[in-house]
Protein backbone atom coordinates (compact mmCIF):
# COMPACT_ATOMS: atom_id res chain seq x y z
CA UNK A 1 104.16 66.67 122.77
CA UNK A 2 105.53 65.41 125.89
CA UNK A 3 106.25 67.94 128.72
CA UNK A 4 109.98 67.58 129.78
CA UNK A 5 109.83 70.71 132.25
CA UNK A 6 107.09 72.04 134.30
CA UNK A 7 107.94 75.27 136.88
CA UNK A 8 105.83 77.32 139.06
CA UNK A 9 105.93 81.12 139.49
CA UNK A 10 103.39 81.73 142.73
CA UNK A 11 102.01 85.27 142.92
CA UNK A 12 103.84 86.53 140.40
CA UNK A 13 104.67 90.82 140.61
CA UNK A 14 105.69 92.14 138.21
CA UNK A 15 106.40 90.99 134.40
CA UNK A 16 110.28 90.79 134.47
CA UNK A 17 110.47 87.60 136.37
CA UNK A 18 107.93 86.00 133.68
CA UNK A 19 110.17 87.38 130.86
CA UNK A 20 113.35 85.87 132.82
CA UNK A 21 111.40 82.54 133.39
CA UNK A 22 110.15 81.98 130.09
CA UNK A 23 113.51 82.34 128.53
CA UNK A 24 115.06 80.17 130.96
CA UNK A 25 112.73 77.67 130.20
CA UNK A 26 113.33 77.89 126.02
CA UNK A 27 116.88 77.75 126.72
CA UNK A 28 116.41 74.64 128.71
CA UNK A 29 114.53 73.21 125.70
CA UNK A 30 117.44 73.46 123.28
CA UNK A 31 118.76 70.59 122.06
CA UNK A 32 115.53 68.52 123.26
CA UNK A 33 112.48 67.34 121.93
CA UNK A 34 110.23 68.01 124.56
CA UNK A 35 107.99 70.43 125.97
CA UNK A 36 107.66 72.63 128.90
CA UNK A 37 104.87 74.15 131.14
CA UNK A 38 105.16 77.58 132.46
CA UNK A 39 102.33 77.60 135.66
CA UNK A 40 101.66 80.85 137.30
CA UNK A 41 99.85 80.76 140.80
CA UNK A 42 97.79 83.65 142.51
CA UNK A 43 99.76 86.15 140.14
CA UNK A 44 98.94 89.35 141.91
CA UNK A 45 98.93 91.18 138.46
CA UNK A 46 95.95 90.79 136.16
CA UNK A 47 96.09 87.66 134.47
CA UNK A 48 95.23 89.70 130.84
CA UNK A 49 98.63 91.26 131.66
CA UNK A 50 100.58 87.52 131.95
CA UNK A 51 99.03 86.63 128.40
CA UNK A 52 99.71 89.88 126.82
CA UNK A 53 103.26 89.54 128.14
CA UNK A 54 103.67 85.72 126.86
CA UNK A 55 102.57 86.76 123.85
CA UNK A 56 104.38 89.32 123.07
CA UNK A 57 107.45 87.59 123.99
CA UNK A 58 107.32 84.43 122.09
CA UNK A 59 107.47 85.70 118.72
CA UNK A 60 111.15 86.76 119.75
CA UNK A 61 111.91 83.05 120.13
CA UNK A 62 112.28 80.26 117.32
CA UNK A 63 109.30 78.71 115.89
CA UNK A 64 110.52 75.29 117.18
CA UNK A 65 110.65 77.00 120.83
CA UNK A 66 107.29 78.06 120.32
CA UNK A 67 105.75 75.41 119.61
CA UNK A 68 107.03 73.75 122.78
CA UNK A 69 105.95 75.69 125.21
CA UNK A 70 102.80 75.91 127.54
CA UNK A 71 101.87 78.94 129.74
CA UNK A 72 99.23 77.74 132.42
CA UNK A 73 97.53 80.45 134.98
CA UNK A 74 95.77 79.09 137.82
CA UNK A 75 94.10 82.27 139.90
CA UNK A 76 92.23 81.03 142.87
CA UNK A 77 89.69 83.27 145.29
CA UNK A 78 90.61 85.20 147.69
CA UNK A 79 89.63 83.66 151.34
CA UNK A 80 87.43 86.12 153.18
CA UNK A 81 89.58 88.96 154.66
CA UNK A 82 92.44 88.69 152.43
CA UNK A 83 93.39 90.96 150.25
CA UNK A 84 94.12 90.38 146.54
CA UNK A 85 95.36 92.52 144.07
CA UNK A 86 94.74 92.16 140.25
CA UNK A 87 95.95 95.22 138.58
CA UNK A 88 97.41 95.63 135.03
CA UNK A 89 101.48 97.13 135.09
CA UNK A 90 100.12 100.35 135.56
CA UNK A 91 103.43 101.94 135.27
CA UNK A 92 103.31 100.76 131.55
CA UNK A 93 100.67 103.02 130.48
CA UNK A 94 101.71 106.23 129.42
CA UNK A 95 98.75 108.69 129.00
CA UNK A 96 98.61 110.60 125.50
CA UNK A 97 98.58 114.09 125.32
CA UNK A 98 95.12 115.17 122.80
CA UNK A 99 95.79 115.15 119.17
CA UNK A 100 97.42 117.89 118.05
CA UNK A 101 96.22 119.34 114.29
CA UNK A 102 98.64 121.51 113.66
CA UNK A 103 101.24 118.83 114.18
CA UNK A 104 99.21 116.47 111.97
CA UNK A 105 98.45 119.18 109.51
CA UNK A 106 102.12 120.00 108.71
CA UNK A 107 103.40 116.08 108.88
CA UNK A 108 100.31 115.61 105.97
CA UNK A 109 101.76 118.66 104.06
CA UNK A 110 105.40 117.73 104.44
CA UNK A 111 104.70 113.97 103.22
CA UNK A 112 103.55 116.24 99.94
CA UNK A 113 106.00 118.32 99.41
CA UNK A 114 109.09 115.47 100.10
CA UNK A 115 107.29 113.43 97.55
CA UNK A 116 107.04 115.89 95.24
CA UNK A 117 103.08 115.79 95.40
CA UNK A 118 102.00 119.79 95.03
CA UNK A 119 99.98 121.28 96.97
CA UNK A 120 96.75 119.62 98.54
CA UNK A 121 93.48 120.22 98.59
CA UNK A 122 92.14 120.72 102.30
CA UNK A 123 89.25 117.69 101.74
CA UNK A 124 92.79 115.64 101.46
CA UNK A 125 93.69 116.76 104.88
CA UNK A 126 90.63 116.05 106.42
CA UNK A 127 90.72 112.25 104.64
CA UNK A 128 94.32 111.28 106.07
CA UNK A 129 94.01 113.03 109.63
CA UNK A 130 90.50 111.79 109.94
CA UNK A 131 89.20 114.34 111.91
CA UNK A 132 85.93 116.72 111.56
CA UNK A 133 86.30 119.80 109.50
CA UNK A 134 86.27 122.59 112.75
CA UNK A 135 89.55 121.76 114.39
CA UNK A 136 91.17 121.07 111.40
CA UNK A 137 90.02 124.39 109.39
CA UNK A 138 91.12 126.21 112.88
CA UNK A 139 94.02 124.63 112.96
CA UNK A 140 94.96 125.29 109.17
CA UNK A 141 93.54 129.45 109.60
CA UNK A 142 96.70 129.24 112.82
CA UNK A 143 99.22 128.25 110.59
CA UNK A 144 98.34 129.92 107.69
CA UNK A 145 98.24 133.68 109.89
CA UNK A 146 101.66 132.50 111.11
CA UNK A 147 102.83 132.48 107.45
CA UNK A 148 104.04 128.66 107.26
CA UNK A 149 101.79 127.02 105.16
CA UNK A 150 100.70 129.02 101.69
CA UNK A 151 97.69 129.22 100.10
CA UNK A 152 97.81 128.15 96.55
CA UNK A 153 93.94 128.33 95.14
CA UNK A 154 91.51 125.48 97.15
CA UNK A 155 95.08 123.98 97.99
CA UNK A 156 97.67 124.84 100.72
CA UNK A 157 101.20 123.65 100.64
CA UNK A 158 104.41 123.68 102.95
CA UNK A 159 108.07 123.66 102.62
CA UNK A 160 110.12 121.68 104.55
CA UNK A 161 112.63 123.81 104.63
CA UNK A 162 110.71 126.36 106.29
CA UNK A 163 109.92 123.58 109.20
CA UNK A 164 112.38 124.05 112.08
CA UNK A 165 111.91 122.73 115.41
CA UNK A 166 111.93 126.20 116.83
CA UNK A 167 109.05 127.19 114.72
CA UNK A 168 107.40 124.18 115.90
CA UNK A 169 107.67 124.75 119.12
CA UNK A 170 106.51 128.78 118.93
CA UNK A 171 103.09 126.94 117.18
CA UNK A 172 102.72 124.83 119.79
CA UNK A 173 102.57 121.89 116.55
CA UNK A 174 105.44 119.95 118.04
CA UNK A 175 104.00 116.01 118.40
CA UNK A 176 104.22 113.92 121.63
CA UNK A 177 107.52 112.01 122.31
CA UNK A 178 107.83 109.38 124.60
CA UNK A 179 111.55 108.92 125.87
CA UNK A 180 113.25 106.10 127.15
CA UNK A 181 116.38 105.40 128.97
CA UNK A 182 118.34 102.92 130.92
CA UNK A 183 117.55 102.33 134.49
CA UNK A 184 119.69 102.20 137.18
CA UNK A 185 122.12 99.04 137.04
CA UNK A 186 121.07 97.86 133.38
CA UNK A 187 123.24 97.20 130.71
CA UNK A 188 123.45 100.42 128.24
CA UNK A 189 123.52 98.95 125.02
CA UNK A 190 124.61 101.79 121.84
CA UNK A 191 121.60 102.62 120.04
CA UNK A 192 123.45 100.88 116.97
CA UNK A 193 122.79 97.57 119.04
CA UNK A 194 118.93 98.49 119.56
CA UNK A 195 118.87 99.15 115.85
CA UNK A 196 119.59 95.63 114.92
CA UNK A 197 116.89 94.49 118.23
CA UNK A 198 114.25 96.49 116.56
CA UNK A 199 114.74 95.37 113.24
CA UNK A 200 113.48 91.68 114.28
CA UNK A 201 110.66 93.03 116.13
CA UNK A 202 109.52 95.42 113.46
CA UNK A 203 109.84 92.62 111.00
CA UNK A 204 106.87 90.16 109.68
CA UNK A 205 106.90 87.78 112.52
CA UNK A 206 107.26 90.76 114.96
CA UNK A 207 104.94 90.72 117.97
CA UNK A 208 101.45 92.19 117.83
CA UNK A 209 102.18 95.18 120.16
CA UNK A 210 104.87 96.36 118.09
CA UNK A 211 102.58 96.23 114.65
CA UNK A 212 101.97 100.16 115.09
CA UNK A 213 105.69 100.78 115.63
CA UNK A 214 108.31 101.63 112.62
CA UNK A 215 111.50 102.52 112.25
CA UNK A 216 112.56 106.03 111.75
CA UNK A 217 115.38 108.66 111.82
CA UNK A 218 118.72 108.45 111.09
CA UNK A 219 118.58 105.15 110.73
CA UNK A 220 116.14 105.50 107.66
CA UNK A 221 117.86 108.90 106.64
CA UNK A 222 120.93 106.70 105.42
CA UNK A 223 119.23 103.96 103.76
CA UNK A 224 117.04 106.70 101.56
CA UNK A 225 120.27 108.79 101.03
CA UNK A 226 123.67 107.54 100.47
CA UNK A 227 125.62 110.62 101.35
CA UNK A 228 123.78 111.46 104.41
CA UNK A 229 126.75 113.18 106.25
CA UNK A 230 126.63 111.80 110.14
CA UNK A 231 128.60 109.35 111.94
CA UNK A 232 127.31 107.31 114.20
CA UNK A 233 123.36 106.67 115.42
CA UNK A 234 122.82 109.11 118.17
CA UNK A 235 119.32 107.32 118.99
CA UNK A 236 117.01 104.85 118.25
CA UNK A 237 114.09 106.70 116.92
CA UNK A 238 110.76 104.56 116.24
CA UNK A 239 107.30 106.05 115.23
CA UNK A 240 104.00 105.26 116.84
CA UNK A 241 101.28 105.92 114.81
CA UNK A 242 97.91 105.49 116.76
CA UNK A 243 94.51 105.97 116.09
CA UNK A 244 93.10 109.52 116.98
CA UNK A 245 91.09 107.54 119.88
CA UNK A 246 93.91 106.12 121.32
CA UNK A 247 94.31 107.49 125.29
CA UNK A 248 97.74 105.76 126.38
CA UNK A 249 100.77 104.03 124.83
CA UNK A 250 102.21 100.81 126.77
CA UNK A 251 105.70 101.42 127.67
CA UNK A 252 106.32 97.90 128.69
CA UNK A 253 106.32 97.44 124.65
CA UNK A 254 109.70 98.79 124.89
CA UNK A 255 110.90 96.36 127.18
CA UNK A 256 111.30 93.87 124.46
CA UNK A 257 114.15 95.89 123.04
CA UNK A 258 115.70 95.69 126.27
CA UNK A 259 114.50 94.69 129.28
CA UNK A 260 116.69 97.96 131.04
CA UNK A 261 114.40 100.52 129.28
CA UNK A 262 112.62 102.27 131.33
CA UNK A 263 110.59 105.82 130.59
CA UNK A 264 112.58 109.17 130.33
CA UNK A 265 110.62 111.92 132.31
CA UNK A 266 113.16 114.92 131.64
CA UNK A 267 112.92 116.06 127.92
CA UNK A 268 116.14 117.94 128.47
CA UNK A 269 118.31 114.71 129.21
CA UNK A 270 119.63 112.64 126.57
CA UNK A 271 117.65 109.76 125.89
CA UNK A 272 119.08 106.39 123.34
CA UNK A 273 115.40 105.66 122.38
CA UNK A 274 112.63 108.37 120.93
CA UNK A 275 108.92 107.56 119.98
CA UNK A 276 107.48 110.04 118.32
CA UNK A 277 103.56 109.53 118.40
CA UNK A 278 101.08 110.94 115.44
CA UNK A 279 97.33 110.64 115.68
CA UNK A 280 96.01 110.75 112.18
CA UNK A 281 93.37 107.69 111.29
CA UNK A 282 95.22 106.47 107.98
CA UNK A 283 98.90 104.97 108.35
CA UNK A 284 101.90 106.33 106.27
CA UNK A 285 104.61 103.21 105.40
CA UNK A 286 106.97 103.03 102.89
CA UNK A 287 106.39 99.40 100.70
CA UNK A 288 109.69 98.43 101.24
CA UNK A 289 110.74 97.95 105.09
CA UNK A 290 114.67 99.11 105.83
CA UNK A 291 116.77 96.31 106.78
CA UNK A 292 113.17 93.78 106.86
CA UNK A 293 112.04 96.38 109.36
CA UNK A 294 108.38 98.38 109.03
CA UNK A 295 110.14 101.90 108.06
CA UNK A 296 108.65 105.31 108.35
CA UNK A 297 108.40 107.39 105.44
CA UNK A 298 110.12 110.80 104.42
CA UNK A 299 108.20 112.94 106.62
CA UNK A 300 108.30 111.41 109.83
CA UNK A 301 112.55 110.54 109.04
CA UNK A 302 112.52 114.42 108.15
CA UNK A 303 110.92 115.25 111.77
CA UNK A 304 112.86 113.25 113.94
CA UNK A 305 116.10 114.78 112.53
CA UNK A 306 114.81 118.23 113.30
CA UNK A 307 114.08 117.22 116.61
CA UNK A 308 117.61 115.41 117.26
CA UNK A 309 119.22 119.02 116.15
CA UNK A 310 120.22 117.99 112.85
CA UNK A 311 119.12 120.70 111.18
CA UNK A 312 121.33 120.53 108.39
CA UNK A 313 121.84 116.79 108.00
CA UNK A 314 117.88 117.28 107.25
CA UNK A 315 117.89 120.10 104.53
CA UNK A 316 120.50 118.07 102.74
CA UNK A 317 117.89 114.94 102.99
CA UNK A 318 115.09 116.84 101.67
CA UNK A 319 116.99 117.85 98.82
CA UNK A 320 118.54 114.84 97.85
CA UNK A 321 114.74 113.37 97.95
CA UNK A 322 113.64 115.79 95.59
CA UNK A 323 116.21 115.34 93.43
């Protein structure tokens, strides 16, 4: 492959003028049957951070683009009393909160009771969270004194329509959200328009990063339920589900929806994208994505309408799940 284009970014800052260069350079490609060379200089960001970036931005390109082009980083030393940085984005890494059991507890005994499952045995519990019998029998005894989950035998069970995000909250068995809006001067784009962005990325050829993401909420709500009564999509709600270990979430995922997102701090202002985070060591997908997209399943959809205040939009999806 010949190289038609070759361009140099010298001490590159931050990852937003690699994202605009790169896609400069594809578009430059179109229509030609040559290559191009990306070269990046000094960057004074970690040079993991420039490959993780380039690679998570590629797969949103055509295969032919791919192909075609060439990322080259060339870090030389320091000379003696200079000062060189080499950082990851640190702004990107959003520390999680500890896992919470009751949380994971009641998301295990919703998915049961949406799919018509029964009531299940603790040993079940402890399987899909993962975790070590003490903090999960603690957390069960909590929510079992507070008269939300029932004891049926060796079994305990939960009704979703006893699940409210006030009770939630009193428990203290809400999960971590991570909000995002649009910063100052970007482009709002409708959270219908995300939709259709995060269907591509949660697809099969999605990037890597995004392979723990899924689709969720109303979005989902209407493709399991025809007469799911709401107009509009007030958000774009996406599920993270990460491994109990996990310590922090990269927010600079979410820049490949849009490169305007940036994290919401206020949980009381309204926010176009939700991730809602779980920390259980065995992942919950439905077999058939939504629209190609990795979807979440019944419990997690049932969750994020609570939390959006559509209380009743969600009893009616329960329902028409059982039935």
């Amino acid at each position: 492959m010949a190289v038609r284009l070759r361009r140099t970014l010298h001490q590159l800052r931050n990852t937003r003028d690699l994202r605009a260069e790169l896609l400069s350079l594809a578009a430059s490609l179109l229509g030609t049957r040559g290559g191009a060379e990306l070269v990046v200089t000094d960057p004074l960001i970690s040079e993991a951070t420039v490959r993780r970036e380039w690679e998570q931005l590629l797969p949103a390109l055509a295969s032919d683009l791919r192909e075609r082009l060439i990322l080259v980083v060339e870090s030389n030393a320091p000379r003696l009393g200079e000062k060189h940085a080499d950082y990851e984005v640190g702004s990107g890494l959003q520390q999680l909160q500890r896992p919470n059991y009751r949380f994971e507890i009641l998301r295990q005994l919703l998915r049961a009771d949406l799919d018509n499952a029964g009531p299940q045995p603790v040993k079940a519990l402890l399987e899909a969270i993962g975790a070590s019998q003490t903090p999960i029998r603690a957390a069960l005894a909590e929510l079992r004194e507070a008269g939300i989950v029932r004891q049926r035998g060796r079994s305990v069970a939960v009704r979703a329509e006893d699940v409210s995000v006030d009770l939630l909250a009193k428990l203290q068995a809400a999960p971590q959200s991570l909000r995002f809006r649009f910063e100052r001067g970007a482009q709002i784009k409708p959270p219908a328009l995300l939709q259709q962005r995060a269907a591509v990325l949660l697809g099969s050829t999605g990037p890597t990063g995004w392979r723990e993401l899924a689709l969720s909420g109303v979005a989902v709500a209407r493709a399991d339920v025809a007469s799911f009564d709401l107009l509009g999509l007030p958000r774009l709600d996406l599920l993270a589900q990460l491994p109990r270990a996990a310590q922090t979430f990269d927010t600079m995922l979410l820049r490949l929806l849009d490169d305007g997102l940036e994290p919401e701090p206020s949980v009381l202002a309204p926010a176009p994208v939700v991730v809602t985070v779980t920390r259980a060591d065995t992942t919950f997908l439905r077999d058939i994505p939504v629209d190609g997209a990795r979807s979440a399943r019944a419990m997690d959809v049932y969750l994020s309408l609570l939390d959006q205040g559509l209380a009743a939009q969600a009893l009616h999806y329960a329902k028409a799940l059982r039935a």
